[in-house]
C-alpha atoms as a PDB file:
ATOM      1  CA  UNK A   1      -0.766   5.983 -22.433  1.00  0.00           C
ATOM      2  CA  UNK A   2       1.998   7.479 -19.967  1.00  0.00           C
ATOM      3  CA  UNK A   3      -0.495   9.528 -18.553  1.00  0.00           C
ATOM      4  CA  UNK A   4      -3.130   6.459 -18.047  1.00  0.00           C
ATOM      5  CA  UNK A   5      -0.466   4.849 -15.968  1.00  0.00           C
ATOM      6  CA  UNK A   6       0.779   7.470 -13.777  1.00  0.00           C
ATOM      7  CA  UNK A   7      -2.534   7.986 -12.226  1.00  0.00           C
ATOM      8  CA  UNK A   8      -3.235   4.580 -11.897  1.00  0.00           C
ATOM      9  CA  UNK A   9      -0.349   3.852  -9.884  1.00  0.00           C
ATOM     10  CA  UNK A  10      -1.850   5.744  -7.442  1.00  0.00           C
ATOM     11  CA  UNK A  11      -4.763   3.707  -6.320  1.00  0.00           C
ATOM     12  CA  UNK A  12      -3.567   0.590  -7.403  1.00  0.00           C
ATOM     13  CA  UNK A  13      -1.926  -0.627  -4.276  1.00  0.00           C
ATOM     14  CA  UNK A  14      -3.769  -2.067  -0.980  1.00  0.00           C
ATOM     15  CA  UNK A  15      -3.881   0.684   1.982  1.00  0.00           C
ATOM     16  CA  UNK A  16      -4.423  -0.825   5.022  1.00  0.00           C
ATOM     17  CA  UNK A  17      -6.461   1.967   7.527  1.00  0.00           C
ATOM     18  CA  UNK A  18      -5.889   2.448  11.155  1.00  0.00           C
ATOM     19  CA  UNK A  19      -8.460   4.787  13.577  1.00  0.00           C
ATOM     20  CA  UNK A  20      -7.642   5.940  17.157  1.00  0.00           C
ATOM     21  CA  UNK A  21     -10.788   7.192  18.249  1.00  0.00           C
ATOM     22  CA  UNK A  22     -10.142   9.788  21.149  1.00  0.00           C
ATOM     23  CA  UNK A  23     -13.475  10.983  22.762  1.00  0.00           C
ATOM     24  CA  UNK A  24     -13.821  14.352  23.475  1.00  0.00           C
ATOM     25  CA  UNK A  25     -14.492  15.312  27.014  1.00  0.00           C
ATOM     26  CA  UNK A  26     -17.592  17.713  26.061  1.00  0.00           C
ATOM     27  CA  UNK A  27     -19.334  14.630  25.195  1.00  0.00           C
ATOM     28  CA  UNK A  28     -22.272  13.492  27.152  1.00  0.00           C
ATOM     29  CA  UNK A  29     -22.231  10.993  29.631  1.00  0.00           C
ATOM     30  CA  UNK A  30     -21.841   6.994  27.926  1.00  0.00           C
ATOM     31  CA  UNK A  31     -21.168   8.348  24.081  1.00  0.00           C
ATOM     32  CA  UNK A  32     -18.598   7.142  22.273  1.00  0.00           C
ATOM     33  CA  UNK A  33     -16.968   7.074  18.741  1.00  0.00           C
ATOM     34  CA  UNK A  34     -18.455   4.031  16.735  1.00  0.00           C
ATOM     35  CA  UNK A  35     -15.813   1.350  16.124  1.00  0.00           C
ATOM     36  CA  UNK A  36     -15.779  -0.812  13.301  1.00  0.00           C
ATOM     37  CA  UNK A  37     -13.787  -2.995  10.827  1.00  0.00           C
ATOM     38  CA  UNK A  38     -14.522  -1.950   7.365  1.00  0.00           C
ATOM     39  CA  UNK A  39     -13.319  -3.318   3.857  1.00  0.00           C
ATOM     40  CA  UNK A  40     -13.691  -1.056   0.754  1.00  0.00           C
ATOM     41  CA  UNK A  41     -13.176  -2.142  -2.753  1.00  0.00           C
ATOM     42  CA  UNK A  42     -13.286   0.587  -5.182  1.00  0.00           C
ATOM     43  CA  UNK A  43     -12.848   0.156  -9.077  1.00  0.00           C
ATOM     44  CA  UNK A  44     -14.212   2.033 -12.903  1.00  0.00           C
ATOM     45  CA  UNK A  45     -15.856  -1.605 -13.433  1.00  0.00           C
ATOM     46  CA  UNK A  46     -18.798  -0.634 -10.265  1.00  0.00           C
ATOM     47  CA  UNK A  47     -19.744   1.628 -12.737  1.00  0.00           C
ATOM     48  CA  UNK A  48     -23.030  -0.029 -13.091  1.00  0.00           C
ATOM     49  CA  UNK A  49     -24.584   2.337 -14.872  1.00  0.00           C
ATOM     50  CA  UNK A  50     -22.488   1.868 -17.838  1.00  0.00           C
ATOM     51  CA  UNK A  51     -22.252  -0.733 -20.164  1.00  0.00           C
ATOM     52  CA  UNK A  52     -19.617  -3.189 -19.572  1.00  0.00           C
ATOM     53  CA  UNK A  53     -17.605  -2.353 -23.352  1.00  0.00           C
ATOM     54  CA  UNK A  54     -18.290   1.630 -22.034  1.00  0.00           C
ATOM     55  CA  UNK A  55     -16.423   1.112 -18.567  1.00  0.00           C
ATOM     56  CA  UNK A  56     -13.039   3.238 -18.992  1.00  0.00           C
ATOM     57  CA  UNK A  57     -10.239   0.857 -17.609  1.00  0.00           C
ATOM     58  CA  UNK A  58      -7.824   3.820 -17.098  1.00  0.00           C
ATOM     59  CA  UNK A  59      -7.253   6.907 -14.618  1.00  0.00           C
ATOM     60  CA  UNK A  60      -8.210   5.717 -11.080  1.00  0.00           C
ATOM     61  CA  UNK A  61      -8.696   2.495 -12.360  1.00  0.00           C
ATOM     62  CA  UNK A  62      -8.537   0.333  -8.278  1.00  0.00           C
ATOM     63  CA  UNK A  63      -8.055   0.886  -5.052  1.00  0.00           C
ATOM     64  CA  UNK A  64      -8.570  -1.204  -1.737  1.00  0.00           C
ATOM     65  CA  UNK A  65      -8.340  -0.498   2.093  1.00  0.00           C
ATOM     66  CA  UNK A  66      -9.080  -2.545   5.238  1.00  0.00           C
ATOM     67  CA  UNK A  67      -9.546   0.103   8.016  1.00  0.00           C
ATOM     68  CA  UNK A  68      -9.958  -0.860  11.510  1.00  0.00           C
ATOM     69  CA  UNK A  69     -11.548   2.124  14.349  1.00  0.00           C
ATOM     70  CA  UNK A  70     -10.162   1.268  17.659  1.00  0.00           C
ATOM     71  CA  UNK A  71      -8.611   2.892  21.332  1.00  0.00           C
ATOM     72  CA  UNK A  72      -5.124   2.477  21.379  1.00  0.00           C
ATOM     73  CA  UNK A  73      -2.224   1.303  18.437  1.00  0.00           C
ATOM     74  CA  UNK A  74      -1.838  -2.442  17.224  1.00  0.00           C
ATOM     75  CA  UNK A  75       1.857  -3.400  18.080  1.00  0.00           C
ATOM     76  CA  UNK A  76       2.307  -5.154  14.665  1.00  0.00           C
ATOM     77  CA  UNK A  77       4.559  -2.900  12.313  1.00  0.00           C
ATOM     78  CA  UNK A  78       2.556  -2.075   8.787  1.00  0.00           C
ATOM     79  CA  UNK A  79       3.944  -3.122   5.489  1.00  0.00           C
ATOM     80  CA  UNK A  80       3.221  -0.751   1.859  1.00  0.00           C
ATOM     81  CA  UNK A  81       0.685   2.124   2.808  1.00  0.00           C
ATOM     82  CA  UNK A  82      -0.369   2.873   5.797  1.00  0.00           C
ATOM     83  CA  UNK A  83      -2.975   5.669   6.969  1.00  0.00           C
ATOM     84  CA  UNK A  84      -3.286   6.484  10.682  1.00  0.00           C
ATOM     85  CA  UNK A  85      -5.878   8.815  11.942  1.00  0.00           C
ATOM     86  CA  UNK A  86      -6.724  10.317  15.719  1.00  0.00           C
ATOM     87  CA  UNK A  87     -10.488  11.338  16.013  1.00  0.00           C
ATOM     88  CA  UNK A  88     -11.841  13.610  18.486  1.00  0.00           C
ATOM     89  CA  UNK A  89     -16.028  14.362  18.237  1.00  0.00           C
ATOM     90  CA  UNK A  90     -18.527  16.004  20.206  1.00  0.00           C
ATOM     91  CA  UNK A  91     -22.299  15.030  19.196  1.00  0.00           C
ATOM     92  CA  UNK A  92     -21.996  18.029  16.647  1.00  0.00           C
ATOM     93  CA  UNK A  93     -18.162  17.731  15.236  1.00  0.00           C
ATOM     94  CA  UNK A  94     -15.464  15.615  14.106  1.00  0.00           C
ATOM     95  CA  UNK A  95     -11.737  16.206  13.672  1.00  0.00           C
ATOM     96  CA  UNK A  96      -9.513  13.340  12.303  1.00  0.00           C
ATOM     97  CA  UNK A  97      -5.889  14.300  11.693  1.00  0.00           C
ATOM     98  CA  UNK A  98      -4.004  11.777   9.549  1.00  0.00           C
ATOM     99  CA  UNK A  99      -0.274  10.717   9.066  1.00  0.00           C
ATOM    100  CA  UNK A 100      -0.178   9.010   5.417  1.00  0.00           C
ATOM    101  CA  UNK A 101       2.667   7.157   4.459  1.00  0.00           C
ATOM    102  CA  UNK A 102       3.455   4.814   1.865  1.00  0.00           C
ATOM    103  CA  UNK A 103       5.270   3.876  -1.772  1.00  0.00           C
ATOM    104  CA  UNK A 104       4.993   4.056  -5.185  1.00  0.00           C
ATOM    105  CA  UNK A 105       6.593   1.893  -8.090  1.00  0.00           C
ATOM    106  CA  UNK A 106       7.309  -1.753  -8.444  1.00  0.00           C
ATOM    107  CA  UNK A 107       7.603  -2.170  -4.419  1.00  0.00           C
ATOM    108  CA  UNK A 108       3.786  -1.149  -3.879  1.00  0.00           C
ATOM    109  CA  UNK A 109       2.225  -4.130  -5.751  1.00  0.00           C
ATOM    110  CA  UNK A 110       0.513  -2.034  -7.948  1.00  0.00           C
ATOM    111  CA  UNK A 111       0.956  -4.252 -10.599  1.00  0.00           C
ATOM    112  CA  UNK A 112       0.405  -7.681  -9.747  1.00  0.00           C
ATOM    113  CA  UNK A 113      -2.761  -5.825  -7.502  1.00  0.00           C
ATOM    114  CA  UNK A 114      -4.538  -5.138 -11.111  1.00  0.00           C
ATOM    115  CA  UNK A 115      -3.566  -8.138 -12.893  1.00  0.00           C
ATOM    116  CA  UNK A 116      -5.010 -10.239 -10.366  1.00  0.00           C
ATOM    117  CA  UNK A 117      -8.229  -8.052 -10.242  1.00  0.00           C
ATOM    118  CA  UNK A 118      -8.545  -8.917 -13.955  1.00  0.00           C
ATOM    119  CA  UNK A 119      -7.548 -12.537 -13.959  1.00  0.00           C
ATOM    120  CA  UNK A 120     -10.410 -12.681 -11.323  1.00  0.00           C
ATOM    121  CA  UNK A 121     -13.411 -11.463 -13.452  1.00  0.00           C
ATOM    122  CA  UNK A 122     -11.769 -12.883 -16.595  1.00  0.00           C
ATOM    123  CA  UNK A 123     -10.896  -9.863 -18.800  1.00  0.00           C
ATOM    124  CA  UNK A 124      -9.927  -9.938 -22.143  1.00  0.00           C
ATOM    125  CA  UNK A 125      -8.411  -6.505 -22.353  1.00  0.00           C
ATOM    126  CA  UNK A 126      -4.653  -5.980 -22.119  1.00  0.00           C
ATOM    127  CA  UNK A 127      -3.165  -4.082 -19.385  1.00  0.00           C
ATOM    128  CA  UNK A 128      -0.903  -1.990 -20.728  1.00  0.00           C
ATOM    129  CA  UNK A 129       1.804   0.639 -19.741  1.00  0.00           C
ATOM    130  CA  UNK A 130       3.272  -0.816 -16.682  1.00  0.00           C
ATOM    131  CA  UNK A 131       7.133   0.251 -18.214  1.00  0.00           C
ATOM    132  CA  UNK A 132       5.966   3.350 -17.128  1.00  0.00           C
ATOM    133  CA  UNK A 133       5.024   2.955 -13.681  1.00  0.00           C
ATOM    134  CA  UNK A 134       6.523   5.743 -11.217  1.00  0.00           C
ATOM    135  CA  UNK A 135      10.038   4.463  -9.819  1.00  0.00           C
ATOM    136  CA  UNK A 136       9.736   3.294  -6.392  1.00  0.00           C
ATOM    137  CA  UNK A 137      10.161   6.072  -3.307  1.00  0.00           C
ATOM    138  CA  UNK A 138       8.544   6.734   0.084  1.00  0.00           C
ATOM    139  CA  UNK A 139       5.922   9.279   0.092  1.00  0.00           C
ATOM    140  CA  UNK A 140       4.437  10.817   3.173  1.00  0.00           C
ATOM    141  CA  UNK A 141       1.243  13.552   4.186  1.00  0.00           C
ATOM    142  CA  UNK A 142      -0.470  15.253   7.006  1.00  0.00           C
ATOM    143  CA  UNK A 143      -4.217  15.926   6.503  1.00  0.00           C
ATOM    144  CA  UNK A 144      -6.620  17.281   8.752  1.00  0.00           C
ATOM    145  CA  UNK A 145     -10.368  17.257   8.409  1.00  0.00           C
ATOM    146  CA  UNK A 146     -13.276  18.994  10.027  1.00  0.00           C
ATOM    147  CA  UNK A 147     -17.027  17.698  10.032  1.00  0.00           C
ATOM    148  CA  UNK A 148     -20.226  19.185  11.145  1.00  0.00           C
ATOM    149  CA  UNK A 149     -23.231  16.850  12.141  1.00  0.00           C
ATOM    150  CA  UNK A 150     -26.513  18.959  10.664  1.00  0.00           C
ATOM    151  CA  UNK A 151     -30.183  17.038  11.591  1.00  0.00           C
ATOM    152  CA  UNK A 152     -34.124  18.509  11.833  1.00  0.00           C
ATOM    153  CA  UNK A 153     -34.641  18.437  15.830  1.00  0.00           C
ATOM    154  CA  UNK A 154     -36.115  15.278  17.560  1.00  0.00           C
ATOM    155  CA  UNK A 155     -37.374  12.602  15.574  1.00  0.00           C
ATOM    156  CA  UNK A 156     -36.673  14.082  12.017  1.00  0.00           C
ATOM    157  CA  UNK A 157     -32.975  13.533  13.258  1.00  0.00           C
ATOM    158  CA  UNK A 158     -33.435   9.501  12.024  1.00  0.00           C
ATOM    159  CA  UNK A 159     -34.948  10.665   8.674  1.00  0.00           C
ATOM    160  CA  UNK A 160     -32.680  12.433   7.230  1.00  0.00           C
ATOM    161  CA  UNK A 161     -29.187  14.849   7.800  1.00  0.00           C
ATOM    162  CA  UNK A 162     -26.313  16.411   6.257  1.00  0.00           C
ATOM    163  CA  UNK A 163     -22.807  16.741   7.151  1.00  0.00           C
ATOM    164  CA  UNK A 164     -20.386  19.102   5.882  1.00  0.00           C
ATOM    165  CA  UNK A 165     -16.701  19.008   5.625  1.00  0.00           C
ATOM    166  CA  UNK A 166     -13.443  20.321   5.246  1.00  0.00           C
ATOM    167  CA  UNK A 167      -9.990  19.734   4.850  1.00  0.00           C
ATOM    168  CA  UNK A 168      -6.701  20.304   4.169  1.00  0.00           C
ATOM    169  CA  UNK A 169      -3.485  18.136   3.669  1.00  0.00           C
ATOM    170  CA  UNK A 170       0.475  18.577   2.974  1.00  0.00           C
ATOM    171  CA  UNK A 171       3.481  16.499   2.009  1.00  0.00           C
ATOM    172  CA  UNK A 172       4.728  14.614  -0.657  1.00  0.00           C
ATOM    173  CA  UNK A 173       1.947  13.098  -1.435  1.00  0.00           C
ATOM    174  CA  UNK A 174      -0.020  15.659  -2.072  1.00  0.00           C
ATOM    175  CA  UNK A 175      -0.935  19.218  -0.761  1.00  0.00           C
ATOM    176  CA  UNK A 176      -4.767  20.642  -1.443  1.00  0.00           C
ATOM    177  CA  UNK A 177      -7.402  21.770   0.300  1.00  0.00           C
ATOM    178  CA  UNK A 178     -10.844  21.522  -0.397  1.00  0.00           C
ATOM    179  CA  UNK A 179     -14.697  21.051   1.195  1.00  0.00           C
ATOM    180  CA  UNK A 180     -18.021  18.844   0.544  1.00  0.00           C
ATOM    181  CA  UNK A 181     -20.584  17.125   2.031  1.00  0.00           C
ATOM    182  CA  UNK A 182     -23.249  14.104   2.204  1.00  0.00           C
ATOM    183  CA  UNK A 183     -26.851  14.278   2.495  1.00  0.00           C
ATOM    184  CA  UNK A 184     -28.388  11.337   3.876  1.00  0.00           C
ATOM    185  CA  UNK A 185     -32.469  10.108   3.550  1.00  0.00           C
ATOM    186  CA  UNK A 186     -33.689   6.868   4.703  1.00  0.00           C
ATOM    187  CA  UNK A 187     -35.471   5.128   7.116  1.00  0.00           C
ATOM    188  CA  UNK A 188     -34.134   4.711  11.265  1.00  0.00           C
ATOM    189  CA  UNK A 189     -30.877   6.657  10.758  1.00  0.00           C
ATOM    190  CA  UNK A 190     -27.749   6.380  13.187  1.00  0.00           C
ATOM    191  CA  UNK A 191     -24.993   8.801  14.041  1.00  0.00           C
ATOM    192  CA  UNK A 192     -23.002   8.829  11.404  1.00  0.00           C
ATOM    193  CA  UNK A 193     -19.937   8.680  14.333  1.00  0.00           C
ATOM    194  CA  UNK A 194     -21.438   8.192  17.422  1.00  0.00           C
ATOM    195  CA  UNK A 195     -22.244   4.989  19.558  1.00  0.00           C
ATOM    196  CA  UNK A 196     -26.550   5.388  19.712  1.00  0.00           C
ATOM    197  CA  UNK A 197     -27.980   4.779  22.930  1.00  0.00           C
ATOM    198  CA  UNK A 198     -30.792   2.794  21.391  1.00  0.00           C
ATOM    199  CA  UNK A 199     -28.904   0.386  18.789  1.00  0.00           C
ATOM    200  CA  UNK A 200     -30.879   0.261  15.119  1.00  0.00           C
ATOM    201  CA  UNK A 201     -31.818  -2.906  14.262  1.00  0.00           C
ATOM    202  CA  UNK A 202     -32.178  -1.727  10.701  1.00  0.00           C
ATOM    203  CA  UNK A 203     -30.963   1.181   8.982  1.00  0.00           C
ATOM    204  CA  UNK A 204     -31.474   2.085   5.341  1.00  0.00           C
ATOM    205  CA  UNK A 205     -30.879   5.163   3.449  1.00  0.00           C
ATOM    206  CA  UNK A 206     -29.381   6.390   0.081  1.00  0.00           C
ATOM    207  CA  UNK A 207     -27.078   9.663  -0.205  1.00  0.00           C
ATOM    208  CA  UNK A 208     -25.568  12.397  -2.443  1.00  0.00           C
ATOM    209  CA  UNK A 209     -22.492  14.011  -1.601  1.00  0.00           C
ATOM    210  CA  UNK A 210     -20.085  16.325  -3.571  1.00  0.00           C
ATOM    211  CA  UNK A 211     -16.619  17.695  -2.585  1.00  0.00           C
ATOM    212  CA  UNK A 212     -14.254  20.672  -4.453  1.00  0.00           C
ATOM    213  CA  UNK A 213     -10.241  20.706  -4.051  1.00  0.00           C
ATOM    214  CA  UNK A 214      -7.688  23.155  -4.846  1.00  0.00           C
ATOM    215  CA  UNK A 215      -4.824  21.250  -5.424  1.00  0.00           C
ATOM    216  CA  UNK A 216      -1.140  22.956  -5.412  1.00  0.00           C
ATOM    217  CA  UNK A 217       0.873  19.300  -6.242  1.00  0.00           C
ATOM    218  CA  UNK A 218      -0.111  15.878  -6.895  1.00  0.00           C
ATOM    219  CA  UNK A 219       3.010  13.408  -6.949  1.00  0.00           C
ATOM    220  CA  UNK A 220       1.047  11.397  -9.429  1.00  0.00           C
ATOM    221  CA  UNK A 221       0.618  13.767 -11.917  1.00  0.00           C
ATOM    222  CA  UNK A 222       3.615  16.248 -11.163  1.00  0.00           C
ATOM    223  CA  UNK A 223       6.265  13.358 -10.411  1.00  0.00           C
ATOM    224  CA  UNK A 224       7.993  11.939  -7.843  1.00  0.00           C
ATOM    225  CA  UNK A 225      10.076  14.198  -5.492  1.00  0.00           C
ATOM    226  CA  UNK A 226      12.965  12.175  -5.140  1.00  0.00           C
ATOM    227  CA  UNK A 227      13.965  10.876  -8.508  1.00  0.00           C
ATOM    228  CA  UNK A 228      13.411  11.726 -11.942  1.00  0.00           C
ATOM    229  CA  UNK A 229      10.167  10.501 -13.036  1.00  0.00           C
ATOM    230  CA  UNK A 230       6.953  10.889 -15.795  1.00  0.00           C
ATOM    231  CA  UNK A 231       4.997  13.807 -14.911  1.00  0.00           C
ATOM    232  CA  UNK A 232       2.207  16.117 -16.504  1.00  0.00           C
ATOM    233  CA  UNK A 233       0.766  19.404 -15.076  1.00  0.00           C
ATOM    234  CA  UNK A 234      -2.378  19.027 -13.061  1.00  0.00           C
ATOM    235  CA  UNK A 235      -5.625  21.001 -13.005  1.00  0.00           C
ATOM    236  CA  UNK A 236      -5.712  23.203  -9.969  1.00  0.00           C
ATOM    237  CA  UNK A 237      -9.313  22.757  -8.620  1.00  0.00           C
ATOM    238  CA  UNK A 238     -11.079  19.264  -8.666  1.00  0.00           C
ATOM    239  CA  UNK A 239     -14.611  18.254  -7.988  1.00  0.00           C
ATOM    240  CA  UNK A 240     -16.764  15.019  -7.662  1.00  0.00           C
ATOM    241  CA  UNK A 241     -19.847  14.146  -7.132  1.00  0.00           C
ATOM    242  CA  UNK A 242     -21.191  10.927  -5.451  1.00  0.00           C
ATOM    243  CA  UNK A 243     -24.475   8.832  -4.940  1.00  0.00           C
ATOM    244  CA  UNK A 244     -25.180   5.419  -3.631  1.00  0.00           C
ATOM    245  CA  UNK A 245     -26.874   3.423  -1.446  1.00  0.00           C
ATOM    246  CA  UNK A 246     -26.613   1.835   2.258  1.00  0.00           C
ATOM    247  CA  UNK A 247     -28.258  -1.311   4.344  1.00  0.00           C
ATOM    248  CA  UNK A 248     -27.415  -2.154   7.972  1.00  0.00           C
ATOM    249  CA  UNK A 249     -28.585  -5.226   9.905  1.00  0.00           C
ATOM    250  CA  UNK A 250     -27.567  -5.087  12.802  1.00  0.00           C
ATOM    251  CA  UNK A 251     -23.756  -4.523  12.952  1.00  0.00           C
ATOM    252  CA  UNK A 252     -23.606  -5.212   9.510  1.00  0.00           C
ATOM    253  CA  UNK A 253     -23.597  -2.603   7.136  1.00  0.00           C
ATOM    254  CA  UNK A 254     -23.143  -2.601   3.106  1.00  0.00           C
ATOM    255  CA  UNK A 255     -22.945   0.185   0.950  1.00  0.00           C
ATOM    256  CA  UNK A 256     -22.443   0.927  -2.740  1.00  0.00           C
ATOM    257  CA  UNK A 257     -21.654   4.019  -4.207  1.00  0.00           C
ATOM    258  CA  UNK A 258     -20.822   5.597  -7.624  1.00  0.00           C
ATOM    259  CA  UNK A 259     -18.340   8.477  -8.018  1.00  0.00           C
ATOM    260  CA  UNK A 260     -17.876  10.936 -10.829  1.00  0.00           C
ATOM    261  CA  UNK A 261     -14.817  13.204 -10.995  1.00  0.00           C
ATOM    262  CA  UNK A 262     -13.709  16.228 -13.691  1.00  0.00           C
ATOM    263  CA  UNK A 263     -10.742  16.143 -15.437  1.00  0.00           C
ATOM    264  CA  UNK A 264      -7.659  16.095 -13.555  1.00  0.00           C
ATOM    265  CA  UNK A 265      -4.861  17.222 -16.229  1.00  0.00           C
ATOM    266  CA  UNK A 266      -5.782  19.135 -19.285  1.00  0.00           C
ATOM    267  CA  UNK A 267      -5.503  16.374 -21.663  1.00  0.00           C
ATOM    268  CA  UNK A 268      -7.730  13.795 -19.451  1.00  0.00           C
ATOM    269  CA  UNK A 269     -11.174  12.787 -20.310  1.00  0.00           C
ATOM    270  CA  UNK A 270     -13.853  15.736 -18.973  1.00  0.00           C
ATOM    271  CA  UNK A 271     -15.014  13.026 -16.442  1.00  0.00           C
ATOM    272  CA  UNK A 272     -13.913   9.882 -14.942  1.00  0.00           C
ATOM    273  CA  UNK A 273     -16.827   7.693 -13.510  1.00  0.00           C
ATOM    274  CA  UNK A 274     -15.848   4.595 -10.742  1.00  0.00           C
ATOM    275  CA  UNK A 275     -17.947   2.682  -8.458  1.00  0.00           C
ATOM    276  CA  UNK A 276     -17.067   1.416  -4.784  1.00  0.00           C
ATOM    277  CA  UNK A 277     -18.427  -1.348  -2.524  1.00  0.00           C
ATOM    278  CA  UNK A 278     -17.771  -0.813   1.676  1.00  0.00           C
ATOM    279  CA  UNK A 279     -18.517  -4.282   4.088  1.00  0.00           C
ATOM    280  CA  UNK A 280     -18.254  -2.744   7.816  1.00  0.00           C
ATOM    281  CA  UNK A 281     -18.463  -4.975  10.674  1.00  0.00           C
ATOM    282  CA  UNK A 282     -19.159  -2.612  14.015  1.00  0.00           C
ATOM    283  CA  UNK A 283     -17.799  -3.725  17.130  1.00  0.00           C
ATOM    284  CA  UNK A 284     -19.399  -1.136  19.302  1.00  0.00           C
ATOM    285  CA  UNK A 285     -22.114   0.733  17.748  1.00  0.00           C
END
């Protein structure tokens, strides 16, 4: 049970997600980083292919973000965790570098963040373990990421592409590194981070993606850094694999996707399946 509730603390709380997009100056004339308002909602019951009785209820059991891609820095201070990132792309690569900061225990919400995700869709089940919640303390990262933009030449580009990645990140949080990618195929692609200079009226196209991480600590498995705290030993590489689905009218997009992940700490089940819904709204695009 302790070990059900110390991952869970870790998504459980609302992140609210901040872009500064920063054009690079090798980009061509009038492109732009796509800007957008987007609301994710990720949680083990999305895992439609599953029975309802068969959906696990523990490990990453929630997690929510609002993240907003914008030029410059809102002046109104953040409250629980906050994620800022700086983006710089040419038509071929991204780099986003990320300050993460945040808390754990009783003062991130965790708690009443679940129970009112289950008074909402009526469970019966008990939620159980919150005694044993990590004590509350700041925690803080620096990650840095690195994507390539692969497409067939011409028109094949709006078909179909692939775009690898790479990244690393250290602090408190959590220090790793690891690399993956997502293959999309559909019908009247975009950019996946670029402004087009012919606008899609409708974009649809489903994806696969998979990602590996070698991972030196996790605070929510080794403990907090501050304090005494529950902690178990972690496994050091992790992989998931992901597939799902995405519409776009216009500048409004919706996407589903299912995740499955290995086993995080040796006594954890061998995989840990969750499902995750993203509304974007994009303001230039």
């Amino acid at each position: 049970m302790r070990l059900t509730v110390v991952r869970r603390l870790r998504y459980a709380s609302i992140g609210v997600g901040l872009t500064l997009a920063v054009a690079s100056p090798t980009l061509c004339q009038g492109q732009q980083l796509a800007r957008s308002v987007r609301i994710t909602d990720e949680n083990d019951e999305f895992d439609f292919a599953r029975p309802q009785n068969r959906r696990s209820d523990d490990n990453y059991t929630q997690g929510a973000r609002i993240g907003w891609d914008g030029v410059g820095v809102p002046g109104a201070a953040r409250r629980l965790y906050l994620r800022a990132d700086v983006s710089a792309a040419t038509a071929n690569t991204r780099r986003d570098v990320a300050a993460i900061v945040g808390v754990t225990g009783p003062a991130s919400l965790a708690q009443p963040t679940q129970e009112g995700f289950h008074h909402l869709f009526a469970h019966a089940r008990p939620l159980l373990g919150w005694t044993y919640q990590l004590p509350t303390e700041p925690d803080m990262a620096v990650q840095f990421t690195q994507g390539w933009y692969l497409a067939p030449p011409g028109a094949g580009a709006r078909w179909a592409d692939v775009v690898p990645t790479a990244h690393a990140i250290v602090g408190t949080l959590r220090t790793a590194a690891g690399a993956g990618g997502r293959l999309r195929v559909g019908f009247d692609l975009d950019h996946p981070w670029l402004v087009d200079a012919s606008p899609r009226l409708f974009t649809a196209f489903a994806f696969i993606g998979g990602s590996g991480e070698a991972v030196a600590r996790d605070l929510f498995l080794d403990g907090s850094t501050f304090r005494p705290s529950l902690h178990r030993d972690h496994e050091p590489l992790i992989t998931n694999w992901e597939r799902g689905i995405s519409v776009r009218i216009s500048r409004f997009g919706l996407e589903y996707r299912a995740v499955t992940q290995n086993r995080e700490y040796p006594a954890g089940p061998a995989t840990h399946n969750f499902g995750g819904v993203t509304l974007t709204w994009w303001t230039a695009r």
